[in-house]
N, C-alpha and C. Protein backbone atom coordinates (compact mmCIF):
# COMPACT_ATOMS: atom_id res chain seq x y z
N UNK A 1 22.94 15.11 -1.99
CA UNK A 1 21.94 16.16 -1.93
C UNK A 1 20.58 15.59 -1.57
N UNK A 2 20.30 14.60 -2.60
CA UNK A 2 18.84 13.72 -2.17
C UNK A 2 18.65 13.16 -0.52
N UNK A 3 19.70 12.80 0.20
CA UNK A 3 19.92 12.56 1.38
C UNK A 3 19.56 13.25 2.07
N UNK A 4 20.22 15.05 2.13
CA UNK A 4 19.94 15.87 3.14
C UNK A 4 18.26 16.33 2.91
N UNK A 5 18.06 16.04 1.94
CA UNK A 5 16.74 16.40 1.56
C UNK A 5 15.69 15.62 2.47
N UNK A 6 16.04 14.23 2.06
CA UNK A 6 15.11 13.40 2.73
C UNK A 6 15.16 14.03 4.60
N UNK A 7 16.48 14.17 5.09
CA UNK A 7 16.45 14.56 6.30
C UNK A 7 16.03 15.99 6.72
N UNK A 8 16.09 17.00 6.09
CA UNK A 8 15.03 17.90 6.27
C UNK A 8 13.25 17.73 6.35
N UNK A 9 13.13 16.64 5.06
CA UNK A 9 11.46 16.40 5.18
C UNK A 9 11.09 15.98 6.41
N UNK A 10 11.95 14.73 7.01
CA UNK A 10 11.67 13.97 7.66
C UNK A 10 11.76 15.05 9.13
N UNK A 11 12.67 15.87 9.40
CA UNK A 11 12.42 16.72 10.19
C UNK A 11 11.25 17.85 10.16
N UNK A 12 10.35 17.54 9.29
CA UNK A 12 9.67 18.34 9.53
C UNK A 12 8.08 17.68 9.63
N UNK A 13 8.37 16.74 9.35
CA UNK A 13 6.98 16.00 9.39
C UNK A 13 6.41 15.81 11.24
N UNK A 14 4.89 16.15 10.80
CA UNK A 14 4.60 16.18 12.03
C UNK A 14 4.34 17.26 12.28
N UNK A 15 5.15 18.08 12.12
CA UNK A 15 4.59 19.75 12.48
C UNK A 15 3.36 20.74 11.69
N UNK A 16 3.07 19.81 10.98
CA UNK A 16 1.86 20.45 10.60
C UNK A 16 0.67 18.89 9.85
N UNK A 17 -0.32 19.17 10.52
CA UNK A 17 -1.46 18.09 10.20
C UNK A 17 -1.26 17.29 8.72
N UNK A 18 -1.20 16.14 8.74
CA UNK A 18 -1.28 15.60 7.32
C UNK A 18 -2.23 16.01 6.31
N UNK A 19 -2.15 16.17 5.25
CA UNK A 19 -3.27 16.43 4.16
C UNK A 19 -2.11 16.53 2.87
N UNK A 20 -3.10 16.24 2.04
CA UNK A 20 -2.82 16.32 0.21
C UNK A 20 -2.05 17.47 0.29
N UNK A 21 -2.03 19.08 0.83
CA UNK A 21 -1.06 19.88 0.27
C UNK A 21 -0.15 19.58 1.16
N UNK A 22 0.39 18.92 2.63
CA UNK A 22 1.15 19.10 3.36
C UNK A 22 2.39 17.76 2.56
N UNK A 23 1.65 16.56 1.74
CA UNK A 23 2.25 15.68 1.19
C UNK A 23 3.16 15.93 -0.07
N UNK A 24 2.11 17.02 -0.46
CA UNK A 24 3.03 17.51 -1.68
C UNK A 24 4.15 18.56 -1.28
N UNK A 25 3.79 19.25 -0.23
CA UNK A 25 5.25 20.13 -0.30
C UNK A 25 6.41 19.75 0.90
N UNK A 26 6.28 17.84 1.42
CA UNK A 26 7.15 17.19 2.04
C UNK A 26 7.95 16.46 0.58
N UNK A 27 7.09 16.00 -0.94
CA UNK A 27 7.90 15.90 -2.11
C UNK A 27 8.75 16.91 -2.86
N UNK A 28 7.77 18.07 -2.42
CA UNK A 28 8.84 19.24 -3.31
C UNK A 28 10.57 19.71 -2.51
N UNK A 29 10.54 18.81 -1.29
CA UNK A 29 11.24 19.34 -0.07
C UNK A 29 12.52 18.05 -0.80
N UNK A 30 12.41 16.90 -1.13
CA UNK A 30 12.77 15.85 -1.44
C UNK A 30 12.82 15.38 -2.50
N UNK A 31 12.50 16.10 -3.63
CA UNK A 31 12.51 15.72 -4.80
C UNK A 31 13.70 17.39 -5.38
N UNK A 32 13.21 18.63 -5.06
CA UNK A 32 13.74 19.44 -5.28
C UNK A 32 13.29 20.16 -6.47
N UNK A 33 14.20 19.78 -7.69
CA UNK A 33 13.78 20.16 -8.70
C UNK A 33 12.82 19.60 -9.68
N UNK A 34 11.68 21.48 -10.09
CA UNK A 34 10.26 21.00 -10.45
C UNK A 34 10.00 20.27 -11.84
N UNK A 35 11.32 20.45 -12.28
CA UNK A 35 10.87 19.62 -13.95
C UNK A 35 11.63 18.30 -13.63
N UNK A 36 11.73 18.04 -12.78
CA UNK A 36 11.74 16.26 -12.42
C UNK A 36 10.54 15.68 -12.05
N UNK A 37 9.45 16.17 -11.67
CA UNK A 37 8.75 15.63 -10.64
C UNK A 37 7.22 16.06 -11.55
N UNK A 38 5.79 15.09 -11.54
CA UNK A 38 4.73 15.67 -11.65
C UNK A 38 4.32 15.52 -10.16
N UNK A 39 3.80 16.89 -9.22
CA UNK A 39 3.45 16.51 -8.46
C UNK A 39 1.99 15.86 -8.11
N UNK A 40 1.71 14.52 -7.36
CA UNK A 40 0.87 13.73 -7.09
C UNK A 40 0.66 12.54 -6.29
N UNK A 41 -0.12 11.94 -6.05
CA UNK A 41 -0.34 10.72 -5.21
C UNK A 41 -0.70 9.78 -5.98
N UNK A 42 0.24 8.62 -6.29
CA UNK A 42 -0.30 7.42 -7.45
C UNK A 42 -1.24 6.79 -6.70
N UNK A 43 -2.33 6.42 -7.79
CA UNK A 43 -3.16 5.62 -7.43
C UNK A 43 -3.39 4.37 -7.97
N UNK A 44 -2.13 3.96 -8.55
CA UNK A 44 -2.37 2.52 -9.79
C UNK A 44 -0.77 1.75 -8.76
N UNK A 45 -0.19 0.72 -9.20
CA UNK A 45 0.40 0.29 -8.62
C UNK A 45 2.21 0.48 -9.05
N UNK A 46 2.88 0.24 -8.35
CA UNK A 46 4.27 0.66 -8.47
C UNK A 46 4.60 0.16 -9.49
């Protein structure tokens, strides 16, 4: 499932300008479900 996911995001990237909301709803596309995920951009290290 996580697979086809990633290949939908990835098909869609590009089609609309990068920005903070376009990042978050290429994770919600790839992550799926919302009580897995806080959505965000880390800013501390892996």
């Amino acid at each position: 499932m996580r697979a086809r996911n990633w290949d939908r995001a990835i098909g869609l990237c590009g089609k609309i300008p990068l920005s903070l909301d376009e990042l978050e709803r290429l994770q919600d596309i790839v992550i799926g479900s919302k009580k897995l995920r806080n959505m965000a951009i880390r800013k501390w290290g892996a």
